[in-house]
Protein backbone atom coordinates (compact mmCIF):
# COMPACT_ATOMS: atom_id res chain seq x y z
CA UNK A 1 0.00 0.00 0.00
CA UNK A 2 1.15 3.40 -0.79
CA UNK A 3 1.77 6.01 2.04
CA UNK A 4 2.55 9.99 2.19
CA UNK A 5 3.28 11.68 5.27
CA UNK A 6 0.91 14.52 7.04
CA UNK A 7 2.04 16.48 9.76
CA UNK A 8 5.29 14.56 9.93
CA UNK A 9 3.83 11.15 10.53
CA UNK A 10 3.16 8.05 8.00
CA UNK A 11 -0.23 7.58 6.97
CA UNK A 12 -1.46 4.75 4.52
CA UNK A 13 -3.80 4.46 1.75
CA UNK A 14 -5.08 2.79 -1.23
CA UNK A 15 -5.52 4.07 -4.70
CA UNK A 16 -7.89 1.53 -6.78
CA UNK A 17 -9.87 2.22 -10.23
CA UNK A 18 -10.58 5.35 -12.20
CA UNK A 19 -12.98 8.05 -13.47
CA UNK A 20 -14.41 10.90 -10.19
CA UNK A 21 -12.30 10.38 -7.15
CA UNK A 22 -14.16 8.59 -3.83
CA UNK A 23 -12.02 9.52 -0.17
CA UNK A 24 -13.38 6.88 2.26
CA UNK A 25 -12.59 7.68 6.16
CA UNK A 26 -13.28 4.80 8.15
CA UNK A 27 -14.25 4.65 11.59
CA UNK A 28 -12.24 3.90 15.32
CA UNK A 29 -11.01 0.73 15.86
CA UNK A 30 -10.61 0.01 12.24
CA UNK A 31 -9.39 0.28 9.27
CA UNK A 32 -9.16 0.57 4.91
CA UNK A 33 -9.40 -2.71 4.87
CA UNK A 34 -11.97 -3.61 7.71
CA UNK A 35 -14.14 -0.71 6.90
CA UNK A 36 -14.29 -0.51 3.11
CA UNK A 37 -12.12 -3.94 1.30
CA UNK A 38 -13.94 -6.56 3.14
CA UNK A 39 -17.40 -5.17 2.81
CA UNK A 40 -17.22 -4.27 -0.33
CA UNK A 41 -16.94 -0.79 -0.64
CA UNK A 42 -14.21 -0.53 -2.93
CA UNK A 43 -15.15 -3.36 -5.24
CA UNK A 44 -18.66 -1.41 -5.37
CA UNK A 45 -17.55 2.04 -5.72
CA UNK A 46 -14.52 1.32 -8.72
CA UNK A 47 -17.17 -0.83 -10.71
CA UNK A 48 -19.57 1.90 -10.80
CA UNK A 49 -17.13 3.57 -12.28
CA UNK A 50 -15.13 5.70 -9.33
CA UNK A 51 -11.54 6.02 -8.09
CA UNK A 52 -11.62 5.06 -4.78
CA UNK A 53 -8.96 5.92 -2.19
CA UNK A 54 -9.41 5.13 1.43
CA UNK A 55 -7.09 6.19 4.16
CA UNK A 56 -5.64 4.47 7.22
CA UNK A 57 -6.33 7.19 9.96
CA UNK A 58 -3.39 7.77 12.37
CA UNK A 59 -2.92 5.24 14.93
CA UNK A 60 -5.30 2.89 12.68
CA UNK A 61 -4.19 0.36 10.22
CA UNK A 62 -0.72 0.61 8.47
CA UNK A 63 -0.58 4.53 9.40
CA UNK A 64 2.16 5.54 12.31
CA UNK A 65 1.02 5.04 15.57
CA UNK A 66 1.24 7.98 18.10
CA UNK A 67 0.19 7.54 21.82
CA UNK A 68 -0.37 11.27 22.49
CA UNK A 69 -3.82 12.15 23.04
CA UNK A 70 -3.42 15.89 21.65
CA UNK A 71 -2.45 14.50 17.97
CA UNK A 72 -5.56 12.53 17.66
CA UNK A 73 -8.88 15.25 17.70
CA UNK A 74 -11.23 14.67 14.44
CA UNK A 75 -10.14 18.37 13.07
CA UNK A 76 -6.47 17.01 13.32
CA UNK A 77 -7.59 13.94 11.47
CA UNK A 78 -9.31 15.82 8.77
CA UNK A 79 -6.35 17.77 8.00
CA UNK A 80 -4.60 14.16 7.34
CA UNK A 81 -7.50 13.64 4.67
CA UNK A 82 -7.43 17.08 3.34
CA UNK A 83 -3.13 16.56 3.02
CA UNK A 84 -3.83 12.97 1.27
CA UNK A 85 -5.85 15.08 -1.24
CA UNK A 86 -3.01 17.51 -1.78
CA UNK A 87 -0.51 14.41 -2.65
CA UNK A 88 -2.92 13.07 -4.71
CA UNK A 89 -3.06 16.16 -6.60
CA UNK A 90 -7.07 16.11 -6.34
CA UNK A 91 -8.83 19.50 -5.98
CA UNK A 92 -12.45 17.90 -4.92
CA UNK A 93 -13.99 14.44 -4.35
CA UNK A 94 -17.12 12.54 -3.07
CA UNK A 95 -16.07 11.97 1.12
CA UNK A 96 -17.79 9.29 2.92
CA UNK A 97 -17.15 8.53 6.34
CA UNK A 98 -18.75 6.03 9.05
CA UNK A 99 -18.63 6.44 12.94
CA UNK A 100 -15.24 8.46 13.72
CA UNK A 101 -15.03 8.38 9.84
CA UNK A 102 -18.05 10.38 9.83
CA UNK A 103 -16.79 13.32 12.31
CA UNK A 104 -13.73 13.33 10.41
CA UNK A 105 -15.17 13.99 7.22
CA UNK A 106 -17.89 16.57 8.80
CA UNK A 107 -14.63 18.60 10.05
CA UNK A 108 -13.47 18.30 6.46
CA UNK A 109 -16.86 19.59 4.83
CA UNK A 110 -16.72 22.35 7.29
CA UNK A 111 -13.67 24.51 6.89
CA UNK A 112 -12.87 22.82 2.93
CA UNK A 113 -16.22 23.23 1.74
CA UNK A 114 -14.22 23.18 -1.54
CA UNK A 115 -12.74 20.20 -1.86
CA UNK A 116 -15.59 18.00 -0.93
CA UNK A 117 -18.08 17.87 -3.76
CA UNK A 118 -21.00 15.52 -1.74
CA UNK A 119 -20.54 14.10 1.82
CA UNK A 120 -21.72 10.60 3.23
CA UNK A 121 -22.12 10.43 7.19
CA UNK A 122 -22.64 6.73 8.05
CA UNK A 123 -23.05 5.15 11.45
CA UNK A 124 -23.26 8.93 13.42
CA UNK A 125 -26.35 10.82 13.23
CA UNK A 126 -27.63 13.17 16.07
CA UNK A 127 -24.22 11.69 17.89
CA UNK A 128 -22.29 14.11 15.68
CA UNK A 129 -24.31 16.90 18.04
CA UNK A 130 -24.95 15.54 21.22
CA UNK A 131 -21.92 13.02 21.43
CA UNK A 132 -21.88 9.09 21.65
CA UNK A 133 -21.23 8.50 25.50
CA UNK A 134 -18.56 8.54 27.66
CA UNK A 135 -15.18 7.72 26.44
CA UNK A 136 -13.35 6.40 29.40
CA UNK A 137 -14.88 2.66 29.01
CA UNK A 138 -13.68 2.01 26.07
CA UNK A 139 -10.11 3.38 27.03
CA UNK A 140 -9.80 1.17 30.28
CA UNK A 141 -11.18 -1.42 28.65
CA UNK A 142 -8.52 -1.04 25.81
CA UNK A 143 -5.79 -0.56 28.40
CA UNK A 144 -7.00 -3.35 30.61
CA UNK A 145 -4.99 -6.67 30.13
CA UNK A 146 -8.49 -8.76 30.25
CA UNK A 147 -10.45 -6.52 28.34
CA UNK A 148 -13.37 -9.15 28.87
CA UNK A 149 -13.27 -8.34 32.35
CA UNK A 150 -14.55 -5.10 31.76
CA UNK A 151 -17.87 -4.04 33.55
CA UNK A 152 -18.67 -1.78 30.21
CA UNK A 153 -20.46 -3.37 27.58
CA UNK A 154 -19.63 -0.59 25.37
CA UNK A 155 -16.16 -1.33 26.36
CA UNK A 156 -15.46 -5.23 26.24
CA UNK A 157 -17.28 -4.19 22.28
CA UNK A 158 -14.38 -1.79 21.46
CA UNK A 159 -11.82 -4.17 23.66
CA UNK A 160 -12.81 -7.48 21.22
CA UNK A 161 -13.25 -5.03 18.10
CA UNK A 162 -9.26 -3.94 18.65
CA UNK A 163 -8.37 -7.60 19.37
CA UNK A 164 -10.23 -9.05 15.86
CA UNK A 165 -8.49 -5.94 14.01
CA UNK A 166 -5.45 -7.04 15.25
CA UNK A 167 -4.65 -2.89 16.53
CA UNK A 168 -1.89 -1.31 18.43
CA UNK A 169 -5.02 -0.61 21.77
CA UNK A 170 -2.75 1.59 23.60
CA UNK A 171 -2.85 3.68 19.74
CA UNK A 172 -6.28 3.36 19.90
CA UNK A 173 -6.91 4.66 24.06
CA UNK A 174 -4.81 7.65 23.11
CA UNK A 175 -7.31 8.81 19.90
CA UNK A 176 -10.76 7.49 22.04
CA UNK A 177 -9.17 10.24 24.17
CA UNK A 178 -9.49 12.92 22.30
CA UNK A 179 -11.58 11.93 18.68
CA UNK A 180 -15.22 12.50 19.93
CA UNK A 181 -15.63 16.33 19.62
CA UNK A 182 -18.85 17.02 19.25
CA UNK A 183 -20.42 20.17 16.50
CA UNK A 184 -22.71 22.56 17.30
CA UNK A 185 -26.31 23.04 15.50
CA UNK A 186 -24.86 26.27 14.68
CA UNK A 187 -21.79 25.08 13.04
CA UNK A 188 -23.75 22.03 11.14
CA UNK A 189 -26.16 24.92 9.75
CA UNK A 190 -24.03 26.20 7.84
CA UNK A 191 -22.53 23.34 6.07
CA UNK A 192 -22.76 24.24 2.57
CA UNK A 193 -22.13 20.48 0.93
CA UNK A 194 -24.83 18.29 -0.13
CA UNK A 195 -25.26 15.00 2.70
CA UNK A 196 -26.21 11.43 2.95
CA UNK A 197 -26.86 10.16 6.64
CA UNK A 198 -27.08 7.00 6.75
CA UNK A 199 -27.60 4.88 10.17
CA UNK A 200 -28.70 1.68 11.07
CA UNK A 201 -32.20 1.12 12.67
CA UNK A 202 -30.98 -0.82 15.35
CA UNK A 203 -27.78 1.54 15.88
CA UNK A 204 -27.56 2.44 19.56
CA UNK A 205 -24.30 4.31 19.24
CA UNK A 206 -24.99 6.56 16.11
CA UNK A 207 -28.25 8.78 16.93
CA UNK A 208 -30.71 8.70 14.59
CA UNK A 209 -30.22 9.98 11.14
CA UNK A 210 -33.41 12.00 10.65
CA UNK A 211 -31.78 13.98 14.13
CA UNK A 212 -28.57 15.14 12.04
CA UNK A 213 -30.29 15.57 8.64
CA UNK A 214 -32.62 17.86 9.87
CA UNK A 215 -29.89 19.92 11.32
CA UNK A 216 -28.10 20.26 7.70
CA UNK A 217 -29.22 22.68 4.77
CA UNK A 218 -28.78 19.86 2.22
CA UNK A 219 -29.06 16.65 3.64
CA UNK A 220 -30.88 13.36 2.72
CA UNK A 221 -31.36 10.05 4.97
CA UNK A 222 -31.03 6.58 4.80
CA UNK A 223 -32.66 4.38 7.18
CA UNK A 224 -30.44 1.06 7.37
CA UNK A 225 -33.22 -1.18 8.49
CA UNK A 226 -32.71 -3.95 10.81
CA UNK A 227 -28.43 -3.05 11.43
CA UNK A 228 -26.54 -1.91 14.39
CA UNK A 229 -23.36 -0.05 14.64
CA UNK A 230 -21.15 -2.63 13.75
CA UNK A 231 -22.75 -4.39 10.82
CA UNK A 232 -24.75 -1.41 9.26
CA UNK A 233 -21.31 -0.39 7.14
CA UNK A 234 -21.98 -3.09 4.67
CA UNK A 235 -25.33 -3.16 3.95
CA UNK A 236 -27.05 -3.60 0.46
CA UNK A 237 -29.67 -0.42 1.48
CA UNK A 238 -26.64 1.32 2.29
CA UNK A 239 -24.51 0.84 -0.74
CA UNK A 240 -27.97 1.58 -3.08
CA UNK A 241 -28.19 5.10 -1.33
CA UNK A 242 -24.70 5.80 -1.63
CA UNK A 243 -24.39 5.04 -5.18
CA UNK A 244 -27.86 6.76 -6.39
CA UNK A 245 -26.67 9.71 -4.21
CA UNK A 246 -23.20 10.01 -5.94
CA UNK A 247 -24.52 9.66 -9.19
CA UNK A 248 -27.30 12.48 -8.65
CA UNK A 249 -25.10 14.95 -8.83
């Protein structure tokens, strides 16, 4: 896999297919290849006819792991999507994001209204405003050495997540430390790019998606029926709405 570096550091990324240019941001925990190659986003997105490019987030992946809490905020992150842009020599693209993915890319919209031509929010609805819970959990439980032994169901979730995506967890603790900002009503008013929110009925993480959409100037929803967090990023509904949004443009 290719890499470039932002802010100093390493980050990874892939670079598959051709014709408009697709920047997928995945969410915490996981990774280009958990979020988007194994549910196949990228196999989707470059036979429709798109470039896709999907980035390992710092600390995530094949991307340089830092265990500084400070270096991992979503605006920081979106500046590492906004420089993989730049070395890519891409003025504007479709941005889709799910969970963290989806802050990230909201960040993005927000102060480079420019570069992002439509935006996807998947798996964080009215969580992007009123936040997704208490962090500290999931850290101990990622810091813990039984992570099963954690009294946080939210936690031992994240803990066994980490463990199947075979992550660097004290990586991980240090971004849950800091990644979760949350954006004001104001702020989301005045995003000026077109968005998809897309969240799984049975998502008890996310928010709903009607609670974000109706927060947005330009915003249409998707209702991932019968999904949770966790399973919601590959769904059929989801990649129908995605591709029938893209191409309405």
């Amino acid at each position: 896999m290719p890499y470039f570096k932002s802010d100093d550091y390493t980050i990874s990324y892939l670079d598959e297919g051709e014709g408009e240019p697709v920047l997928l941001i995945h969410g915490f925990a996981s990774n280009k290849m958990v979020n988007w190659v194994n549910p196949g986003w990228v196999q989707t997105l470059t036979k429709a006819g798109y470039r896709v490019i999907a980035v390992d987030n710092r600390g995530h992946g094949e991307s340089e792991k830092l265990y500084d809490s400070a270096l991992y905020s979503s605006p920081i992150m979106a500046e590492d999507a906004r420089a993989l842009l730049d070395h890519l020599g891409l003025q504007k693209a479709f941005v889709m994001g799910y969970s963290m993915g989806a802050r990230i890319s909201a960040f993005l919209a927000l102060k480079y209204p420019e570069r992002v031509k439509k935006v996807v929010f998947g798996g964080l609805g009215g969580g992007m405003i009123n936040g997704t819970g208490d962090p500290q959990p999931i850290i101990d439980a990622l810091k813990a050495e039984d992570g099963a032994k954690s009294t946080s169901a939210v936690g031992r979730a994240f803990r066994q997540f980490a463990d199947q995506t075979k992550s660097d967890r004290l990586a991980l603790a240090a971004c849950m430390g800091s990644s979760r900002q949350k954006i004001s009503v104001e702020e989301l008013s005045k995003l000026s790019v077109p968005a998809l929110v897309a969240v799984g009925t049975r998502d008890t993480i996310a928010g709903t998606a009607q609670e974000l959409a109706d927060v947005l100037p330009d915003a249409q929803v998707c209702d991932i029926p019968g999904r949770d967090h966790m399973v919601a990023v590959g769904d059929k509904v989801f990649k129908k709405a995605v591709l029938e949004f893209f191409a309405d443009a």
